[in-house]
Protein backbone atom coordinates (compact mmCIF):
# COMPACT_ATOMS: atom_id res chain seq x y z
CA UNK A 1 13.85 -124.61 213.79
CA UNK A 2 14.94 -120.96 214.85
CA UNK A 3 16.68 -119.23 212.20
CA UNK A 4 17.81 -116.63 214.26
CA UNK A 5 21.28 -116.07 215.12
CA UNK A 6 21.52 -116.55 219.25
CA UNK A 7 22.88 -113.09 220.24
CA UNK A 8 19.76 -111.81 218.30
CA UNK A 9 17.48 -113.88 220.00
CA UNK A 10 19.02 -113.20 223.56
CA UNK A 11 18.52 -109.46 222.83
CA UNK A 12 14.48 -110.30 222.37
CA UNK A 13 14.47 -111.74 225.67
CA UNK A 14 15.91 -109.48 226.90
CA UNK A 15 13.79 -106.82 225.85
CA UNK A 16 10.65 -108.92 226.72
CA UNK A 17 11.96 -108.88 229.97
CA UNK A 18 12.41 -105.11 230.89
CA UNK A 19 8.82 -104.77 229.42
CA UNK A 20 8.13 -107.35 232.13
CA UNK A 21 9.93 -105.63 234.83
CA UNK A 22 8.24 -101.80 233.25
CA UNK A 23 4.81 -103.78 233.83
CA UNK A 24 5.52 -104.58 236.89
CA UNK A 25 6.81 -101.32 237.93
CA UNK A 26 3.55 -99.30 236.66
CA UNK A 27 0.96 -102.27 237.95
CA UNK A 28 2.05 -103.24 240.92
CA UNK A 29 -0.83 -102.60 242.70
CA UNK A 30 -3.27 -104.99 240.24
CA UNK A 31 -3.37 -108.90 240.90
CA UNK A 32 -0.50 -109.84 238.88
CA UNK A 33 1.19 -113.76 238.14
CA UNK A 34 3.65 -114.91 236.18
CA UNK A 35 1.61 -116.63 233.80
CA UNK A 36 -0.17 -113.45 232.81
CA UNK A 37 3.28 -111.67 232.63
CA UNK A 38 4.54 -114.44 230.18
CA UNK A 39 1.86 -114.57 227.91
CA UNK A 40 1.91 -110.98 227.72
CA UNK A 41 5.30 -110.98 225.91
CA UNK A 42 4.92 -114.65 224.72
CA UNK A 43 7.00 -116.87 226.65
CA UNK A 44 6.08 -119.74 228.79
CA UNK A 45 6.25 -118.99 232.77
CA UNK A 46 9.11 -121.29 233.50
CA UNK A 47 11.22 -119.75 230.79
CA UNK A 48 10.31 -116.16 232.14
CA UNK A 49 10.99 -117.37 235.81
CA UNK A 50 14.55 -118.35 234.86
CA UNK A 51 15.22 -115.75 232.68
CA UNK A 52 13.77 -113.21 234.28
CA UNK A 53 15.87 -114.39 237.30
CA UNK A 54 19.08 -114.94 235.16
CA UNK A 55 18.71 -111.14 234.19
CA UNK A 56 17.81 -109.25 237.36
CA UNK A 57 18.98 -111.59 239.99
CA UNK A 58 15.64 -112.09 241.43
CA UNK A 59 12.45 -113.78 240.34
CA UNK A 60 9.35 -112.10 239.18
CA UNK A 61 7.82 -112.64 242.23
CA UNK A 62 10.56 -111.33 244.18
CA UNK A 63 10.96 -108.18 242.39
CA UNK A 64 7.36 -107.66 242.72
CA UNK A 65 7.47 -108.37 246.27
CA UNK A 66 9.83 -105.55 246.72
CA UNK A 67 8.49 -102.79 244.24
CA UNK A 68 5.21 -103.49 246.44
CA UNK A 69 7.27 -103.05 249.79
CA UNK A 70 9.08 -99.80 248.25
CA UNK A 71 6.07 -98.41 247.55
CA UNK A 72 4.48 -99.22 250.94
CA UNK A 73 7.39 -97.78 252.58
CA UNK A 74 6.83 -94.74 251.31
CA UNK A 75 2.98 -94.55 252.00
CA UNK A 76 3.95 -95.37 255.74
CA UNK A 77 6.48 -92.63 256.09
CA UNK A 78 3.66 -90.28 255.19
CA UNK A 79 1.82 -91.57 258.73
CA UNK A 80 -1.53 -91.05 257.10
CA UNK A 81 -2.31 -94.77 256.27
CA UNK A 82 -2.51 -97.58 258.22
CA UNK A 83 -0.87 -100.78 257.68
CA UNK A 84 -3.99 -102.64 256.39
CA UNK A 85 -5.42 -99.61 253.65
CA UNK A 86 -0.96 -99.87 253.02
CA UNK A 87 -1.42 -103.12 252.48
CA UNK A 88 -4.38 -103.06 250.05
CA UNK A 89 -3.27 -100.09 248.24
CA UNK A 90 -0.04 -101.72 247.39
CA UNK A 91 -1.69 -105.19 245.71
CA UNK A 92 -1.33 -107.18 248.50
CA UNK A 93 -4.44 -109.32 249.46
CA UNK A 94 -2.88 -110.57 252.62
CA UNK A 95 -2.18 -108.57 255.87
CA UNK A 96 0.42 -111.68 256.70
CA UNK A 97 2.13 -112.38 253.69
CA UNK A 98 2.76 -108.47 253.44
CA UNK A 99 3.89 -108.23 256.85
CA UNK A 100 6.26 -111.16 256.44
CA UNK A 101 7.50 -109.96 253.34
CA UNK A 102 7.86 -106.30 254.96
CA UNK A 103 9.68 -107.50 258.00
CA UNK A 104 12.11 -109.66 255.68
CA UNK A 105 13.06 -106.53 253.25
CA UNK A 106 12.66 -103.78 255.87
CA UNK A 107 14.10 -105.69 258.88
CA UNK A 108 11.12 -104.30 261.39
CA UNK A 109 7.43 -104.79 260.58
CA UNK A 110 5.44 -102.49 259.28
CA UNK A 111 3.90 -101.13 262.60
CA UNK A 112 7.08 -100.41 264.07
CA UNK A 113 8.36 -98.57 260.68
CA UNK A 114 5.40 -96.36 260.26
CA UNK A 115 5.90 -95.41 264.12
CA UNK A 116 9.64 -94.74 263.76
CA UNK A 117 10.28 -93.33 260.22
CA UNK A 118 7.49 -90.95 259.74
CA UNK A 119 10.08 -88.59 262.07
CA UNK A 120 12.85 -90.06 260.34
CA UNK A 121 12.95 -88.59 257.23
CA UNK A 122 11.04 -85.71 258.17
CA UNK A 123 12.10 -82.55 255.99
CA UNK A 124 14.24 -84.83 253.59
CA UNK A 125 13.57 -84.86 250.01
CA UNK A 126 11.80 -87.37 248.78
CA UNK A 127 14.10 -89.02 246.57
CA UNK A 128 16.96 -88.90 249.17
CA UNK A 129 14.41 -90.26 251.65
CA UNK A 130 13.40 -93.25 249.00
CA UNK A 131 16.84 -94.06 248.41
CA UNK A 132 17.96 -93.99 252.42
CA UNK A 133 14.87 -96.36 253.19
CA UNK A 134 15.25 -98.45 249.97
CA UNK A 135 14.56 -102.21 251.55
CA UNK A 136 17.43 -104.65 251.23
CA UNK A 137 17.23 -108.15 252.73
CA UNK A 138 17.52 -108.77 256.14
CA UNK A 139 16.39 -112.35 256.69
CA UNK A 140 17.26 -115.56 255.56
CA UNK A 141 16.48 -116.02 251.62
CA UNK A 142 13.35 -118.33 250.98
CA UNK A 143 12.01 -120.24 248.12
CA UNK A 144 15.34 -120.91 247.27
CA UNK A 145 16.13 -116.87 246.28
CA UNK A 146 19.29 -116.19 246.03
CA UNK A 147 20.74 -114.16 248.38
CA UNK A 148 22.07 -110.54 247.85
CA UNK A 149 26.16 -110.38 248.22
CA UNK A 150 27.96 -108.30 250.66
CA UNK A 151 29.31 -105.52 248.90
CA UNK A 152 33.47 -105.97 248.84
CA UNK A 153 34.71 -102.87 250.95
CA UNK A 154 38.35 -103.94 250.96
């Protein structure tokens, strides 16, 4: 039995889970799972799945999924790279499932992004740049994601 009042157990998660999301962040680029992210802050994967979900609105998955595509973005705005060494260099060990995932966040695929917005943000800081070109969903969500609201402009 857990002797542990709830709100102070709901604050571990919690913190379990931005070291999750930090992880993520740093290592995106390494083969990571969600079973090797839950045992790393002791949780089983289906708990971290939902909570993780519950907390950031996405699953792990997901979120790694985009941190990869932000990153990859920002490699093929340089024009130096092509899509495949993008591809590898971000963690991905599929030139599909990253152009898939790409086209979904990005709404073009990756070709047609590195031809158009290396000129794009040409002579734009590079934190205004990252934050113009952040990748927000364009396609229909899969896997049963949920989808991202429409902001309320009214």
């Amino acid at each position: 039995m857990n002797s542990r009042p709830p709100a102070a157990q709901h604050l571990r998660d919690l913190a379990r889970l931005r070291r999750v999301r930090d992880r993520i962040d740093r290592e995106y680029a390494q083969p990571l799972n969600v079973e090797a992210l839950a045992s790393g802050v002791h949780m089983s994967a289906g708990h971290l799945s939902r909570q993780f979900k519950l907390a950031f609105g996405e699953s792990p998955y997901s979120y790694l999924m985009t941190r990869r595509i932000e990153r990859a973005m920002a490699m093929l705005r340089r024009g130096d790279l092509s899509v495949t060494e993008v591809c590898f260099a971000v963690g991905c060990a599929s030139l599909g499932t990253f152009s898939t995932r790409f086209t979904e966040l990005a709404g073009v695929p990756p070709s047609v992004y590195r031809r158009e917005a290396a000129g794009a943000t040409a002579g734009m800081p590079s934190c205004v740049a990252r934050q113009v070109t952040r990748p927000v969903r364009t396609q229909p969500v899969r896997n049963g994601e949920a989808p991202t609201p429409e902001p309320d402009l009214a």
